[in-house]
Protein backbone atom coordinates (compact mmCIF):
# COMPACT_ATOMS: atom_id res chain seq x y z
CA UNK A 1 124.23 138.35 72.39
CA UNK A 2 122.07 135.44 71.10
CA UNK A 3 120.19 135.76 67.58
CA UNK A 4 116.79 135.41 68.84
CA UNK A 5 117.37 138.14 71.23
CA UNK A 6 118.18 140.34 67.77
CA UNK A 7 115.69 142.07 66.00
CA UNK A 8 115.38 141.65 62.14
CA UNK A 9 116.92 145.14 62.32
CA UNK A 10 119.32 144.34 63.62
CA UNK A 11 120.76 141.06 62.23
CA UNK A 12 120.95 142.95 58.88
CA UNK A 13 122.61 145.83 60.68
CA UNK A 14 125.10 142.68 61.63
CA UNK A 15 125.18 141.65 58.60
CA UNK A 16 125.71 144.41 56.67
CA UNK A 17 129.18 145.33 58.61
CA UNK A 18 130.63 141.86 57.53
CA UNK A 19 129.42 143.09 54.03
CA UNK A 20 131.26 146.34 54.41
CA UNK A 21 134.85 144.67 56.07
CA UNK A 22 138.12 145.05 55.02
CA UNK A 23 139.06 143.06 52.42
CA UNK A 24 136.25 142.28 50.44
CA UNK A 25 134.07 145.30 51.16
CA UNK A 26 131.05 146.05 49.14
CA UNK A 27 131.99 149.66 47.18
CA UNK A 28 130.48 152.03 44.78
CA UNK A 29 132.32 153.85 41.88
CA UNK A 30 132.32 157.01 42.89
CA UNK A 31 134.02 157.97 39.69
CA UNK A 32 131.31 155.67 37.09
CA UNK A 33 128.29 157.76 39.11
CA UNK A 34 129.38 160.92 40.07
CA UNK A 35 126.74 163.25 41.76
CA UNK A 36 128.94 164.40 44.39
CA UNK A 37 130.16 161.08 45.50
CA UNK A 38 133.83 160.88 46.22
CA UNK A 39 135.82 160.08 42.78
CA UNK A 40 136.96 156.68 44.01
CA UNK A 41 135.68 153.19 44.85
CA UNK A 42 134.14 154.61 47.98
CA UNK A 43 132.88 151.23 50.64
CA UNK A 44 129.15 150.86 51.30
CA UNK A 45 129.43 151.91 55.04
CA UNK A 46 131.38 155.11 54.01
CA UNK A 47 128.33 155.99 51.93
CA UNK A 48 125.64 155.13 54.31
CA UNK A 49 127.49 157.98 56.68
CA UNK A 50 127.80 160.31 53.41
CA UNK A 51 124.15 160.06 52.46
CA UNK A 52 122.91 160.75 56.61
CA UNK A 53 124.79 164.24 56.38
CA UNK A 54 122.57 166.83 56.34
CA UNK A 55 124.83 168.83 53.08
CA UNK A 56 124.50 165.92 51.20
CA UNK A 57 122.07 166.60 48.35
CA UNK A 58 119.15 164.81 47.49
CA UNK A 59 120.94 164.28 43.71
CA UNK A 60 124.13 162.02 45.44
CA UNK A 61 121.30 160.23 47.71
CA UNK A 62 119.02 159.27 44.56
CA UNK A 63 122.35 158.65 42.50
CA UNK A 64 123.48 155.90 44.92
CA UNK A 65 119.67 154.14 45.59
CA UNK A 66 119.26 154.05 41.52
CA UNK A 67 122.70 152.06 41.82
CA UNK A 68 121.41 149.94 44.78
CA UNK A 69 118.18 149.16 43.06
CA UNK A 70 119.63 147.99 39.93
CA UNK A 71 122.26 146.02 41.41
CA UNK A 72 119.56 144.53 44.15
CA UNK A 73 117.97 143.47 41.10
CA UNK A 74 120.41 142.19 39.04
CA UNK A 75 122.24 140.18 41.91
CA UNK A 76 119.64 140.22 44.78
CA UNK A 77 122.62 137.78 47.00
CA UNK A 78 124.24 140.19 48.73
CA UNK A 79 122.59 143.47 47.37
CA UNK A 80 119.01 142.92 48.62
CA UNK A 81 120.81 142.71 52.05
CA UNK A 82 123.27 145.61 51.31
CA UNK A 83 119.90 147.75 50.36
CA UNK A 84 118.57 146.82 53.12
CA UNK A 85 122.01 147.70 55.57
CA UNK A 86 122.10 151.27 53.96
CA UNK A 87 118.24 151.89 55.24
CA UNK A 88 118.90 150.90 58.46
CA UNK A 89 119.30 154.13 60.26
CA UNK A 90 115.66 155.20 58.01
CA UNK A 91 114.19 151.93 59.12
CA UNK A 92 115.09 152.51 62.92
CA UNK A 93 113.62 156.07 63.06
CA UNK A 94 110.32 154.73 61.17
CA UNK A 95 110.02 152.12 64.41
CA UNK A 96 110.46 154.88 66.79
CA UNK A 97 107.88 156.82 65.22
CA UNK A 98 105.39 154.00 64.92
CA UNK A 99 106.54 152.01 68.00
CA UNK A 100 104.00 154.02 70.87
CA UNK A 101 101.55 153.10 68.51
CA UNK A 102 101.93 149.61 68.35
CA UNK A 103 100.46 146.81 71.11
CA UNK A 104 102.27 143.52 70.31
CA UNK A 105 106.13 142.57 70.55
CA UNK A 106 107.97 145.37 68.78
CA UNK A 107 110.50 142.97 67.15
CA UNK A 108 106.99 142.13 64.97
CA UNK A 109 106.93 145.43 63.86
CA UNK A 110 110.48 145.93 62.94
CA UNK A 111 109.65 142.44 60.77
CA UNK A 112 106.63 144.28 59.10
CA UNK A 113 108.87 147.28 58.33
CA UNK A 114 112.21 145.55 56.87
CA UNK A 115 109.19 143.54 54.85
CA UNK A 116 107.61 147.01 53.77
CA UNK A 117 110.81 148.46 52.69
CA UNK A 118 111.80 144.54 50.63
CA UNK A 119 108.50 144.97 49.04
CA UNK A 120 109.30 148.23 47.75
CA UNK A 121 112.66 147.47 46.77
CA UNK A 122 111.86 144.55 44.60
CA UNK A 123 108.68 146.85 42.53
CA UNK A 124 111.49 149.79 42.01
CA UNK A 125 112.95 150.99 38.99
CA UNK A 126 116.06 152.40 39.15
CA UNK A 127 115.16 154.54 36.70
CA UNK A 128 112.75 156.69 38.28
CA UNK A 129 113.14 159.39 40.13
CA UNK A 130 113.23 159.75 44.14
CA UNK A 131 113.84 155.91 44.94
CA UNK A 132 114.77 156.65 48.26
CA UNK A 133 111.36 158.15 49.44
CA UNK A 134 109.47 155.03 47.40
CA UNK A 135 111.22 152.67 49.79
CA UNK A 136 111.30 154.66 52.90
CA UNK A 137 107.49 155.51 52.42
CA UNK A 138 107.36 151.98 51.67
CA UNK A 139 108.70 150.68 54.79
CA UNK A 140 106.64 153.50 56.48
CA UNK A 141 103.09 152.50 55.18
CA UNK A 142 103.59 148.70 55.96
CA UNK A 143 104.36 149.45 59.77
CA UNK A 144 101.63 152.05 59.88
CA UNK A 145 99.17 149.58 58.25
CA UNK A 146 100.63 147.04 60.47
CA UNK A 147 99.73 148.72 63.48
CA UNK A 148 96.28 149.43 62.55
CA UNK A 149 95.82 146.07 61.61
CA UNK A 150 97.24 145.37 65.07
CA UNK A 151 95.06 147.34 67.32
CA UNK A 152 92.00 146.46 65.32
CA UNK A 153 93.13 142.97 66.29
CA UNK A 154 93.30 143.75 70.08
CA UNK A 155 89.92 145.27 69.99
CA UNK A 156 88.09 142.92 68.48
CA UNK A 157 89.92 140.60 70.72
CA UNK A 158 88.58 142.28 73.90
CA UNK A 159 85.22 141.71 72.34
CA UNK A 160 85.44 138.23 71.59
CA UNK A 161 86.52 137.84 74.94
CA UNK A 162 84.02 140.15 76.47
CA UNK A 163 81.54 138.11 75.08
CA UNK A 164 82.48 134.97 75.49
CA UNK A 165 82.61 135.70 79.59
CA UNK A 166 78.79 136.62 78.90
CA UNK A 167 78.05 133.21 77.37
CA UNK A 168 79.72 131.54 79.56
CA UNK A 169 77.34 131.98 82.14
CA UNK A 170 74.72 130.09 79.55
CA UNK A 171 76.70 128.01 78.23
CA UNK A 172 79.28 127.12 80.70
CA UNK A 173 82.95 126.12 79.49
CA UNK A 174 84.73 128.24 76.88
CA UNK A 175 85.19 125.13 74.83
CA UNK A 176 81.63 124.14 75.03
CA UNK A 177 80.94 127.47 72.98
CA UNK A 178 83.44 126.88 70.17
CA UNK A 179 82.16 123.33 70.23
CA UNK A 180 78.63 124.70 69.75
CA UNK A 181 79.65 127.56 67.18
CA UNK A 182 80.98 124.32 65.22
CA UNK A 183 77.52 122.61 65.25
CA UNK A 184 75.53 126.38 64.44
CA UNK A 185 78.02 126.38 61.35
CA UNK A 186 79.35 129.40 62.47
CA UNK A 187 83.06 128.33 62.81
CA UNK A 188 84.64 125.21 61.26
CA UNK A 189 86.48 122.97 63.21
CA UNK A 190 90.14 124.59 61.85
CA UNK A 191 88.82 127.79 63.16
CA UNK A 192 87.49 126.79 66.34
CA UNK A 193 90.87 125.20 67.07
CA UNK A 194 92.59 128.54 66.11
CA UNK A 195 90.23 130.26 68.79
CA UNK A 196 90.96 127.56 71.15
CA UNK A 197 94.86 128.19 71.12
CA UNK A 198 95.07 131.90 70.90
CA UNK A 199 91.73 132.82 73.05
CA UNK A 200 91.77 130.03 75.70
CA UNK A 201 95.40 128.34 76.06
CA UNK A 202 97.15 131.91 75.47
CA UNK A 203 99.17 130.65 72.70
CA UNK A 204 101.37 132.77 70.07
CA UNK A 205 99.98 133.26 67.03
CA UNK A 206 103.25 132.17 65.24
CA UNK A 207 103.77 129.47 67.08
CA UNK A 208 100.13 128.47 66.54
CA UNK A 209 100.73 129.61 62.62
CA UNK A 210 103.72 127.04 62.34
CA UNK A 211 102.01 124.10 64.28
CA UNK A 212 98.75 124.57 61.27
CA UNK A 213 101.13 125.01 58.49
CA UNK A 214 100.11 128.56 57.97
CA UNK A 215 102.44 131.77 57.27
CA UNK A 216 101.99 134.37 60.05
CA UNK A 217 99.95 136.67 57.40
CA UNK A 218 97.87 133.05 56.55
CA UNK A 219 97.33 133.04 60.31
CA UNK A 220 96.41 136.22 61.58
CA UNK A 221 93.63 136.33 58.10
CA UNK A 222 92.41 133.43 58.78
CA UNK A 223 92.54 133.72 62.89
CA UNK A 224 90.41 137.30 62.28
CA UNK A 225 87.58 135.47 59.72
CA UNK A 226 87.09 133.33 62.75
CA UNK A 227 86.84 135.92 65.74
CA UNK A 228 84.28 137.75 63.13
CA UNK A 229 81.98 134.64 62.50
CA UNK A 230 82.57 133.56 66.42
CA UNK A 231 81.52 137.38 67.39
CA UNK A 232 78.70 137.29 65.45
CA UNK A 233 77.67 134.08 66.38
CA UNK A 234 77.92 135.00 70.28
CA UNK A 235 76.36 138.20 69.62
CA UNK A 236 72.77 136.46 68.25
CA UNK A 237 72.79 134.51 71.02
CA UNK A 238 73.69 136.29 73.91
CA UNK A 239 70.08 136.90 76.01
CA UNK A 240 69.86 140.61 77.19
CA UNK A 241 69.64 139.07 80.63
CA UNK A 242 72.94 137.89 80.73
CA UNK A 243 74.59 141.30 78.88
């Protein structure tokens, strides 16, 4: 199997089982932080199957994510990516949860939920309590926010499109309407070209984000400001004839 056909799930699932192979396995001390962890050096993937067991108690499970934190913290290359590796299976269920819920290409919103749960791990402190249910929760409210922020996107692009048809029968071609948004001031000319490639050519918006020089965040901000000011702007002048 290719990379690109890989979610970010799971390349770090990938990566995290070279991180946990024979001979140079990551390990905790099972002895050093007790808690009901075995009393030896006990490998990373051993643990990740110890903490999914329903008898394991929530004292071994905070007891290893304290460790994780810290040590994500004080050497983030390779214990950002082992953190990450042990939340797989949590970060897998969030996506089924949220995945009905969202429109666009699901590998985006396994991207927005190993982000979620990297945000969360880098504001931690390993010593608080519960860690685990900051980051899951973490993880959780960026994909939920995510899809929000998604479907809000698809309606207002229905709308933008919706009224675009209906000024198109004033105005004539598409491009003739971002051309004269331009000259009302409604859009500048970076924004009507954003329009242009993700309304009217049907481009990606990360493609289109890497051609401006924009992060996908930068773009999708930046491409919403615009279908606001464009809506607006079509909605003034749309006569009620043509609605």
């Amino acid at each position: 199997m290719q990379d690109r056909a890989l979610s970010c799930l799971d390349v770090v699932e990938r990566r995290f089982a070279e991180l946990t192979t024979f001979p140079n396995a990551l390990a905790l001390d099972g002895v050093r932080l007790g808690c009901g962890l075995p009393s030896r050096l006990e490998p990373l993937d051993e643990i990740r199957v110890l903490l999914l067991k329903r008898q394991t108690i929530w004292l071994t499970k905070d007891a290893v994510w304290k460790e994780l934190v810290r040590r994500a913290h004080e050497e983030p290359e390779p214990w950002t990516m082992a953190a990450a590796g042990m939340m797989v299976p949590g970060l897998k269920h969030i996506a089924g949860k949220l995945n009905p819920r969202y429109p666009g290409d699901k590998a985006d919103l396994d991207s927005e939920i190993l982000e979620g749960f990297l945000q969360a791990l880098d504001l931690a402190e390993d010593d608080q309590p519960k860690v685990y249910s900051q980051l899951y929760y973490g993880a959780f409210r960026n994909g939920h926010e995510a899809c929000n922020r998604e479907n809000r996107l698809r309606r207002q692009n229905t709308a933008i499109d919706d009224a675009i048809r209906i000024r198109r029968k004033v105005n004539g071609h598409p491009d003739l309407i971002l051309a004269d948004a331009v000259l009302g001031s409604a859009l500048t000319e970076e924004q009507a070209g954003l329009l242009s490639a993700v309304h009217l050519d049907g481009e990606n918006r990360h493609v289109v984000a890497g051609r401006c020089g924009l992060s996908r965040y930068g773009c999708q901000e930046e491409l919403a400001r615009a279908e606001r000011k464009l809506l607006g702007f079509l909605n003034d002048r749309i006569p009620d004839s043509a609605a």
